[in-house]
C-alpha atoms as a PDB file:
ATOM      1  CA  UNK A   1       7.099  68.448 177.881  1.00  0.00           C
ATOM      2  CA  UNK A   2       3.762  67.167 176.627  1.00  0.00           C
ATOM      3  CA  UNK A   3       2.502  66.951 172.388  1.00  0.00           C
ATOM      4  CA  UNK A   4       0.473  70.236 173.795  1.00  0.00           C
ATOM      5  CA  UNK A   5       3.175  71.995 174.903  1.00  0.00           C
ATOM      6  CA  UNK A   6       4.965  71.038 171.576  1.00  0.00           C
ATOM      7  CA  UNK A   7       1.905  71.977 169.913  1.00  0.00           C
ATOM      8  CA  UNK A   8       2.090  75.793 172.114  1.00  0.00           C
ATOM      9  CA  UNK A   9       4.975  76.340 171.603  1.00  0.00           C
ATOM     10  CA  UNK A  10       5.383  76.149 167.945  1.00  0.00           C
ATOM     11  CA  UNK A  11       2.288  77.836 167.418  1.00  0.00           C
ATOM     12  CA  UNK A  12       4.116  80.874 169.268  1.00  0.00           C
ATOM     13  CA  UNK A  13       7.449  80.769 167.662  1.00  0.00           C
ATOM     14  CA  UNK A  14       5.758  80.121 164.183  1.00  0.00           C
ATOM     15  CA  UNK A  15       2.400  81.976 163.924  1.00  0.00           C
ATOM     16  CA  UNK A  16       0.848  79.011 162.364  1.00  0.00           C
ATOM     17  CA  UNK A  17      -2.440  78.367 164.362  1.00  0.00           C
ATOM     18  CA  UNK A  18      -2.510  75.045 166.930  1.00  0.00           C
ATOM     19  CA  UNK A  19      -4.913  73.068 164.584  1.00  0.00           C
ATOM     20  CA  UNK A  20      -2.639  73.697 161.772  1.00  0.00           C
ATOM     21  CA  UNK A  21       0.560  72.601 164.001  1.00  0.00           C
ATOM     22  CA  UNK A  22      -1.010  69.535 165.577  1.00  0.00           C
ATOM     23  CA  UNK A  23      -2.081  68.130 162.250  1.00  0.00           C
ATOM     24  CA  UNK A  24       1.540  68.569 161.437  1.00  0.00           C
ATOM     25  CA  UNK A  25       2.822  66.772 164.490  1.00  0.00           C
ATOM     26  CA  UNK A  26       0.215  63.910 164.461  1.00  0.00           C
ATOM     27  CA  UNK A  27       0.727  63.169 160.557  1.00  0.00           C
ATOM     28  CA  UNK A  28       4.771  62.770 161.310  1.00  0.00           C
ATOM     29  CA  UNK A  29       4.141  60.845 164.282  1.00  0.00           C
ATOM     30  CA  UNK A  30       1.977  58.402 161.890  1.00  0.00           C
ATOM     31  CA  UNK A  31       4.324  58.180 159.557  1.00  0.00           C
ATOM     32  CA  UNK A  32       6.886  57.454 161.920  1.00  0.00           C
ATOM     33  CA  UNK A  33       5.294  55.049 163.042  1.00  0.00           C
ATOM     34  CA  UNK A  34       4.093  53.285 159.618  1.00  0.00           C
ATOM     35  CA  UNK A  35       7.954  53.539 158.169  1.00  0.00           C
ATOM     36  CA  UNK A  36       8.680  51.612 161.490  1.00  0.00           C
ATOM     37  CA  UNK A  37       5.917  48.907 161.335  1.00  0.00           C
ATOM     38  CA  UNK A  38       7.188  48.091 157.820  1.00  0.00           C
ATOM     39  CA  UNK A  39      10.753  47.699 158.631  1.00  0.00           C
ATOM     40  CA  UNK A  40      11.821  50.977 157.176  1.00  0.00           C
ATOM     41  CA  UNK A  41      14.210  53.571 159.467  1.00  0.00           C
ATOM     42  CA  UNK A  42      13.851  57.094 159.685  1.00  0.00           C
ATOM     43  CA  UNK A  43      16.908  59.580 159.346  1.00  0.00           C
ATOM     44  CA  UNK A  44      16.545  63.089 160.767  1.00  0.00           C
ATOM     45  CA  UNK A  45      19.883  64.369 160.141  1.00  0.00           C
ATOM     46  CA  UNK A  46      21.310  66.309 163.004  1.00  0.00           C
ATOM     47  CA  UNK A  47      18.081  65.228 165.734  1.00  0.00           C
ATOM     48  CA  UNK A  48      18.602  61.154 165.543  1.00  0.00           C
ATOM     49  CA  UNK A  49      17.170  58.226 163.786  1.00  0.00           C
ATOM     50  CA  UNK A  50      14.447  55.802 164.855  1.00  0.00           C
ATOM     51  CA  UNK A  51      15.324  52.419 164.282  1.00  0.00           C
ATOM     52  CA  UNK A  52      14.066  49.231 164.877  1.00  0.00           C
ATOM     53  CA  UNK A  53      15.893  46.880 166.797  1.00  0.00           C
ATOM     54  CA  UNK A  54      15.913  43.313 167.019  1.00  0.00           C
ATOM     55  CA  UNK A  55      15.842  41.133 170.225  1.00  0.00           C
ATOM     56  CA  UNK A  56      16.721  37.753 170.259  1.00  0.00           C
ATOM     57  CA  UNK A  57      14.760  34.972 171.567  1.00  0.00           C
ATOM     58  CA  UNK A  58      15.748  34.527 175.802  1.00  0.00           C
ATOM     59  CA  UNK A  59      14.843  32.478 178.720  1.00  0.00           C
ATOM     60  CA  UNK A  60      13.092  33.553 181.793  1.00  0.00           C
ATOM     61  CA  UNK A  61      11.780  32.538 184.894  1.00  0.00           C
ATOM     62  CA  UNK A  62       8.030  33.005 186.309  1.00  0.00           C
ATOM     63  CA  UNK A  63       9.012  33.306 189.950  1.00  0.00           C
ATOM     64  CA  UNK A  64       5.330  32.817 191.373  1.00  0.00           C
ATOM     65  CA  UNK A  65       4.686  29.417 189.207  1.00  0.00           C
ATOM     66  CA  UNK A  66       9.005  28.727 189.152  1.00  0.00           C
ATOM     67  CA  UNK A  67       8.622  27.657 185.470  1.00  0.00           C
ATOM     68  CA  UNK A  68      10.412  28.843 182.750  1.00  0.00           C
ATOM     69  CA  UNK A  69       9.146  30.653 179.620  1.00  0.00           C
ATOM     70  CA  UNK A  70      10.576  31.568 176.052  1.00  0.00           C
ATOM     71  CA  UNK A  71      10.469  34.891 174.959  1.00  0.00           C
ATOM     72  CA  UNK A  72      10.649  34.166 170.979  1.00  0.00           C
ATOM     73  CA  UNK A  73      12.662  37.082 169.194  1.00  0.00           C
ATOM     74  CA  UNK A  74      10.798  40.081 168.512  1.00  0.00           C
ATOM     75  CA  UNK A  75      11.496  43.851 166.481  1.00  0.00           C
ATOM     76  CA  UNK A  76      11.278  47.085 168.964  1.00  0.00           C
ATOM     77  CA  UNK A  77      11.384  50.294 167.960  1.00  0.00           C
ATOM     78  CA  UNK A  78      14.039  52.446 169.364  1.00  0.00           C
ATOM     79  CA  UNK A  79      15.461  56.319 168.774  1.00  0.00           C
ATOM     80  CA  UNK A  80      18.937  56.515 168.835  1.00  0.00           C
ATOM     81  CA  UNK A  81      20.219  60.569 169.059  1.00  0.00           C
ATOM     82  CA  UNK A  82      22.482  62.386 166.510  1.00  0.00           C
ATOM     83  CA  UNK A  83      25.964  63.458 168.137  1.00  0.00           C
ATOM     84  CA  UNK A  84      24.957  67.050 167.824  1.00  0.00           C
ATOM     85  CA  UNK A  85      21.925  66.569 169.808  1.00  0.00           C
ATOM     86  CA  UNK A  86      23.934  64.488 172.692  1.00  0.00           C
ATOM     87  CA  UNK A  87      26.477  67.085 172.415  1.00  0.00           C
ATOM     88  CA  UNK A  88      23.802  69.629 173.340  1.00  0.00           C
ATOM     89  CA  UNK A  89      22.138  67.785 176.223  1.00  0.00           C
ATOM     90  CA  UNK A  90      25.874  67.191 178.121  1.00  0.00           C
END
């Protein structure tokens, strides 16, 4: 399923008209996104949370030049599902 078929489908279930919806769905996307960049999680209570993860700093090889590289730690963001909603898709 695609943002536009998101977008669709809301629009038909709601009434509201597709500009109206996608607004919607682009402005929470942004702010997912922002809350995430500054190190903040977001909580949607019976869907999931998005979360940003930490990796820690690893070793690994560059087969073509057989040297090895440091990945330094780095933050990732990552969505991890309510138990209703994992309930749902078993």
């Amino acid at each position: 399923m695609t943002k536009a078929d998101i977008v669709n489908e809301i629009a038909k279930t709601t009434g509201i008209e597709k500009p109206a919806v996608l607004e919607t769905i682009e402005k929470f996307m942004e702010i997912v996104k922002d809350s995430l960049a500054h190190g903040e999680n977001v909580y949607l209570r019976g869907f999931g949370s998005f979360i940003v993860k930490t990796r820690s700093e690893k070793t690994a090889r560059n087969i073509s030049k057989n040297t090895t590289i440091i990945i330094p730690a780095h933050k990732i963001p990552a969505f991890k599902p309510a138990k209703v909603f994992m309930e749902d898709v078993k």
